[in-house]
N, C-alpha and C. Protein backbone atom coordinates (compact mmCIF):
# COMPACT_ATOMS: atom_id res chain seq x y z
N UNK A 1 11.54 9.88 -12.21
CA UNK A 1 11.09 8.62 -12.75
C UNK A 1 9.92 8.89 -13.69
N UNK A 2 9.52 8.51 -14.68
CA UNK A 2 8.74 8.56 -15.53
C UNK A 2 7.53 8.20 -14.98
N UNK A 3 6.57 7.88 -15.72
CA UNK A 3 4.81 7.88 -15.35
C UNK A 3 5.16 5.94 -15.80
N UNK A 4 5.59 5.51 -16.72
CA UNK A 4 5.76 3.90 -17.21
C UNK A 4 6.01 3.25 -16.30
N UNK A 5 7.52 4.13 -15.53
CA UNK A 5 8.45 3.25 -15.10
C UNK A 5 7.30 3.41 -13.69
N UNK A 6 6.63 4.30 -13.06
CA UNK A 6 6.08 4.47 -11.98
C UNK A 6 4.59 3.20 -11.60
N UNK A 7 4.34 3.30 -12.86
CA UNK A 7 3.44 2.01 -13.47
C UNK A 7 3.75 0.95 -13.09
N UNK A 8 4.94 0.59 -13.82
CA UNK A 8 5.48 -0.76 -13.66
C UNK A 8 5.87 -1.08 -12.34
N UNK A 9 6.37 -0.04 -11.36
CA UNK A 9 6.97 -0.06 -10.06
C UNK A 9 5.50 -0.28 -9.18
N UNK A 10 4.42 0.12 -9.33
CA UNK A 10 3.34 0.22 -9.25
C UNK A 10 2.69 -1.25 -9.21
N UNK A 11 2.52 -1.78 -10.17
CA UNK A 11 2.23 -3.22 -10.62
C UNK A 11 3.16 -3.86 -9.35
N UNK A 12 4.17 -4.06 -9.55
CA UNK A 12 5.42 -4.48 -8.29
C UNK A 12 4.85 -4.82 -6.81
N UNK A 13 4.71 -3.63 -6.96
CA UNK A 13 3.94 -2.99 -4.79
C UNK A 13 2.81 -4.06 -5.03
N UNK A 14 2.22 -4.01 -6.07
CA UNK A 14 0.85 -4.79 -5.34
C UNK A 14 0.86 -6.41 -5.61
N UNK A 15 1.41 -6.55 -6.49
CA UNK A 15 1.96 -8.52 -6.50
C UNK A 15 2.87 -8.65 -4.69
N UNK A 16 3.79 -7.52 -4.62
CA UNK A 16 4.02 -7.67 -3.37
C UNK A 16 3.34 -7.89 -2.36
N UNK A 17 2.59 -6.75 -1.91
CA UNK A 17 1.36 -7.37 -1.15
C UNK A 17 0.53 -7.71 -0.98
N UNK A 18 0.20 -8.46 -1.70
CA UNK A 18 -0.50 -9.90 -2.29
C UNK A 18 0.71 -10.80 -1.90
N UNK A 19 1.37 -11.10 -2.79
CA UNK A 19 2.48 -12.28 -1.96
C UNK A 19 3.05 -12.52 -0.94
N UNK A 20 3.33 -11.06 -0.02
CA UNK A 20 4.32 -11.28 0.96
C UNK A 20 3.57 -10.68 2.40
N UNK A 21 2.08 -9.83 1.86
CA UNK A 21 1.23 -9.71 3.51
C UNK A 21 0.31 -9.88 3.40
N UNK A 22 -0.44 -10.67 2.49
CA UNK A 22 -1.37 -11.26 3.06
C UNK A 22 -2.67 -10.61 2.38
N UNK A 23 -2.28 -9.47 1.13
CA UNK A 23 -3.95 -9.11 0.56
C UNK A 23 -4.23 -9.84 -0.84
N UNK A 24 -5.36 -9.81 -1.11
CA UNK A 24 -5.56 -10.72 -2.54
C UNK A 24 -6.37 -9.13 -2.88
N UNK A 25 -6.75 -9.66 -4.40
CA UNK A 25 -7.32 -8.78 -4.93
C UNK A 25 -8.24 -7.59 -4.12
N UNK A 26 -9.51 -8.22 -3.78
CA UNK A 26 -10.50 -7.83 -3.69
C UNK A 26 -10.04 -6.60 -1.93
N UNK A 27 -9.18 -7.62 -0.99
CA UNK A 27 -8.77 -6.78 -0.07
C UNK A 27 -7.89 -5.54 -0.08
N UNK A 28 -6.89 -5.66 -1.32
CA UNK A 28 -6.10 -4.45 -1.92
C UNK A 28 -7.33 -3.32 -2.67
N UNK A 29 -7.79 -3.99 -3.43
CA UNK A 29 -8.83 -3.21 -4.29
C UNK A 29 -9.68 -2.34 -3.14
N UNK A 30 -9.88 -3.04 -1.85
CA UNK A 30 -10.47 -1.94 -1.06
C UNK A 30 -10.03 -0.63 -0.44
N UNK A 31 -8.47 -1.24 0.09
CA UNK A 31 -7.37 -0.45 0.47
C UNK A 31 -7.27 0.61 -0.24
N UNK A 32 -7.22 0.08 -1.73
CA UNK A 32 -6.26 1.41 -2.95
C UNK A 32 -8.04 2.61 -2.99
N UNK A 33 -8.80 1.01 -3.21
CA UNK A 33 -10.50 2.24 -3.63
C UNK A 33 -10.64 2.07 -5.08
N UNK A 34 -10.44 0.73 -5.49
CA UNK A 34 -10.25 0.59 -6.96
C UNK A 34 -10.86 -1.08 -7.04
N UNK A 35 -11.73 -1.13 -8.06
CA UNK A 35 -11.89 -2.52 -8.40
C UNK A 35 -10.63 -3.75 -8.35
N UNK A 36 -11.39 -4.86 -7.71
CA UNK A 36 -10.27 -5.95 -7.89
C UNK A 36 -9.99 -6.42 -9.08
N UNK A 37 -10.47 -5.98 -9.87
CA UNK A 37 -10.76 -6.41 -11.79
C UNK A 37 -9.68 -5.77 -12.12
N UNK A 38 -9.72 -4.34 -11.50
CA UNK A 38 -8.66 -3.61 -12.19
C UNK A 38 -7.39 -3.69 -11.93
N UNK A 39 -7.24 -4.01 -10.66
CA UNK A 39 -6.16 -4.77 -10.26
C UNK A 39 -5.03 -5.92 -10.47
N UNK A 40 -6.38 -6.70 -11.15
CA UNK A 40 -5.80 -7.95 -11.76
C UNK A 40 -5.09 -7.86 -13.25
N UNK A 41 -6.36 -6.97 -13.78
CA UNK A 41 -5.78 -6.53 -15.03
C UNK A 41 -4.11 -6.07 -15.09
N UNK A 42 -3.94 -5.11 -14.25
CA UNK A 42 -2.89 -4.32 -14.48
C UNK A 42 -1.92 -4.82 -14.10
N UNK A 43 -1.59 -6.08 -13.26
CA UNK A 43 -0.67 -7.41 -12.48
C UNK A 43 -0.44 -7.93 -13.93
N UNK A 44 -1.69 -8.58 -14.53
CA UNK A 44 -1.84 -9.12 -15.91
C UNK A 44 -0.76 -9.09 -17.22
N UNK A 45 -1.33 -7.82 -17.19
CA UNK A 45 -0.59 -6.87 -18.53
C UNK A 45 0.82 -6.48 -18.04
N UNK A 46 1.36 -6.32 -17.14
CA UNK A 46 2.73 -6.04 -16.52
C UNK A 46 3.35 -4.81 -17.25
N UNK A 47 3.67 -4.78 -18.16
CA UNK A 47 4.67 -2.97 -18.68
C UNK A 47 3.64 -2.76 -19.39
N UNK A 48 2.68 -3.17 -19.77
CA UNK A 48 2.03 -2.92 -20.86
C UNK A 48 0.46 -2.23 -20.20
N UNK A 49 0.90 -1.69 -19.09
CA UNK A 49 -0.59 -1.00 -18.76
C UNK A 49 -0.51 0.28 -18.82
N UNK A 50 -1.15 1.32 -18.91
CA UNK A 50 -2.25 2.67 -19.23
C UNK A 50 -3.07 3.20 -18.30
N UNK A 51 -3.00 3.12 -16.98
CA UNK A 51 -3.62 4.20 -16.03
C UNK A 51 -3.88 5.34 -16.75
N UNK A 52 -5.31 5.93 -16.28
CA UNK A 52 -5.55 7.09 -16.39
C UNK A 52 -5.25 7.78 -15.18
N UNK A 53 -5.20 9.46 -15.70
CA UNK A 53 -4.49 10.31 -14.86
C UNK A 53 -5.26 9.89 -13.50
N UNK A 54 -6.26 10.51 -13.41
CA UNK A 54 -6.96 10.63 -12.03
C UNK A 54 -6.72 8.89 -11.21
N UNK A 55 -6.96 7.51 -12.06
CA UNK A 55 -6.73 6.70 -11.59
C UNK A 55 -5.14 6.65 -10.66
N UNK A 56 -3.93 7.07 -11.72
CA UNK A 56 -2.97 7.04 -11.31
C UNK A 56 -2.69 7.76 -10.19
N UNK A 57 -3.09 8.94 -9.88
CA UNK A 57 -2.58 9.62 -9.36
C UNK A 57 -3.24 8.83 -8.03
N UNK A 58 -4.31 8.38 -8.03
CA UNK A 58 -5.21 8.21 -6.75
C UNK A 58 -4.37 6.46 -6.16
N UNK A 59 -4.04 5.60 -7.29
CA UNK A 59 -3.23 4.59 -6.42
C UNK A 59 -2.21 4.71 -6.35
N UNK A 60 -1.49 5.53 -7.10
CA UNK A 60 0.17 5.69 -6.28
C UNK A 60 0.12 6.14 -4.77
N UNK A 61 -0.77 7.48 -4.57
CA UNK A 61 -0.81 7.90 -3.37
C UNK A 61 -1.29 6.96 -2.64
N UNK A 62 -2.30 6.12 -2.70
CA UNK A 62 -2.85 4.93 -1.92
C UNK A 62 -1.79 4.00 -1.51
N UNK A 63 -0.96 3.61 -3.17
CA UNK A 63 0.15 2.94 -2.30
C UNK A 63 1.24 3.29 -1.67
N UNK A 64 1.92 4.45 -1.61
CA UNK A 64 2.57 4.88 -0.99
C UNK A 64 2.13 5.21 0.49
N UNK A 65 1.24 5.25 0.97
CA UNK A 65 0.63 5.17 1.93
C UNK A 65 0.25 3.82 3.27
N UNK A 66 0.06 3.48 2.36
CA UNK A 66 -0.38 1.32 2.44
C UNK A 66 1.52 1.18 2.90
N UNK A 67 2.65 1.75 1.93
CA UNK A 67 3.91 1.25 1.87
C UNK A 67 4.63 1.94 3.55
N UNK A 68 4.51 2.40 3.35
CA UNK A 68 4.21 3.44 4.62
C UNK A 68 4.15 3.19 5.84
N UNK A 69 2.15 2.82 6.03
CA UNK A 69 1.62 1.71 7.13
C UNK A 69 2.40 0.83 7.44
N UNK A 70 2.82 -0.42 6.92
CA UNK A 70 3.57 -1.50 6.66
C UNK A 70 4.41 -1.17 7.67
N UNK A 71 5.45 -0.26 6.90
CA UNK A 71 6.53 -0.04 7.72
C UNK A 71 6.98 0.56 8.89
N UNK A 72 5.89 1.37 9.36
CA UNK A 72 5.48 1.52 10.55
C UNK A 72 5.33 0.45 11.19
N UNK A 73 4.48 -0.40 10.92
CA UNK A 73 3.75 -1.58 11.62
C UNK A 73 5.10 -2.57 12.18
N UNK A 74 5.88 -2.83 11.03
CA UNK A 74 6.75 -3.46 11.28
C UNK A 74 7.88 -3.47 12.08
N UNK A 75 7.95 -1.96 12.73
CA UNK A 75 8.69 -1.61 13.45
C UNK A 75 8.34 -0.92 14.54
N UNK A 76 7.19 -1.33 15.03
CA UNK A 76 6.05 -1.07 16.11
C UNK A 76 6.30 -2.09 17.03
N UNK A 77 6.60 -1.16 18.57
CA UNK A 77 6.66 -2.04 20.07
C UNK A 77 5.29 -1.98 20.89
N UNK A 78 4.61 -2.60 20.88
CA UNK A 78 3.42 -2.20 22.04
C UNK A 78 4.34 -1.46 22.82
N UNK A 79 4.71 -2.15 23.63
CA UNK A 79 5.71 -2.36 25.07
C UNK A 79 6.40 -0.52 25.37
N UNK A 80 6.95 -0.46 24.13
CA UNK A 80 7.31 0.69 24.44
C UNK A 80 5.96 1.95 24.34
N UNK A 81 5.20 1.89 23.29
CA UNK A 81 3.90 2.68 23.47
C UNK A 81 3.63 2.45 24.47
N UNK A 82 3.22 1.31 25.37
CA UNK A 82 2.46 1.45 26.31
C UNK A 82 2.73 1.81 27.56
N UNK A 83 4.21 1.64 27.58
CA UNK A 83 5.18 2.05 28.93
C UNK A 83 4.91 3.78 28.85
N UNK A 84 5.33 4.40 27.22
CA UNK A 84 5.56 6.00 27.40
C UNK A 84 3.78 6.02 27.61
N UNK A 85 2.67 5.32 27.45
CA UNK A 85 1.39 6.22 27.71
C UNK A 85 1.27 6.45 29.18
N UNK A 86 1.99 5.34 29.90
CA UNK A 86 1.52 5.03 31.37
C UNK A 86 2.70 6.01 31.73
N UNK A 87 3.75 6.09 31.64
CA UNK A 87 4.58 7.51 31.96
C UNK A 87 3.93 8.92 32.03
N UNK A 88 3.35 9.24 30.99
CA UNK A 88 2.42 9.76 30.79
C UNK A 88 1.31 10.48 31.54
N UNK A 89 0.98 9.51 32.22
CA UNK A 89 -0.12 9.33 33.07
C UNK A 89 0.24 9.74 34.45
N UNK A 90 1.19 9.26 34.60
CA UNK A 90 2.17 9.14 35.94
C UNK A 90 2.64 10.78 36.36
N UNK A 91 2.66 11.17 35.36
CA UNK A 91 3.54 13.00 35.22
C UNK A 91 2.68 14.21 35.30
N UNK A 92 1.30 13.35 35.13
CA UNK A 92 0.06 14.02 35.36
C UNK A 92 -0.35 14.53 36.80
């Protein structure tokens, strides 16, 4: 995939979560480690943004990470964690 198209896919992830879990600017901007300004900007401008290297490289990995979490989370049982810790315990 190109560095544009990674951009644009980029822009994507974060209108996403902003719309669909619950972060707005300023709470993503903490997550990624990047101004909420810059954030907005780059939502803003949509194909038409210009990351710099070091920027880029530092929120893709952020969001792929964040994308990650999520999906962990989402497919997270207490019930079963807490049954295998107390098993666990039990074998001790």
């Amino acid at each position: 995939m190109t560095r544009k198209a990674k951009q644009m896919q980029m822009c994507k992830d974060m209108q996403y979560l902003m719309d669909e879990k619950g972060y707005n600017y300023c709470s993503l901007g903490e997550e990624i480690g990047i101004s909420a300004k810059s954030i907005r900007q780059w939502i803003a401008k949509g194909n038409n943004i210009n990351m710099q290297n070091s920027v880029f490289e530092k929120v893709y990995k952020r969001l792929e990470e964040i994308k990650k979490d999520i999906a962990e989370a989402e497919v997270y049982n207490p019930h079963e964690t807490i049954t295998h810790r107390y098993r666990q315990e039990i074998d001790y």
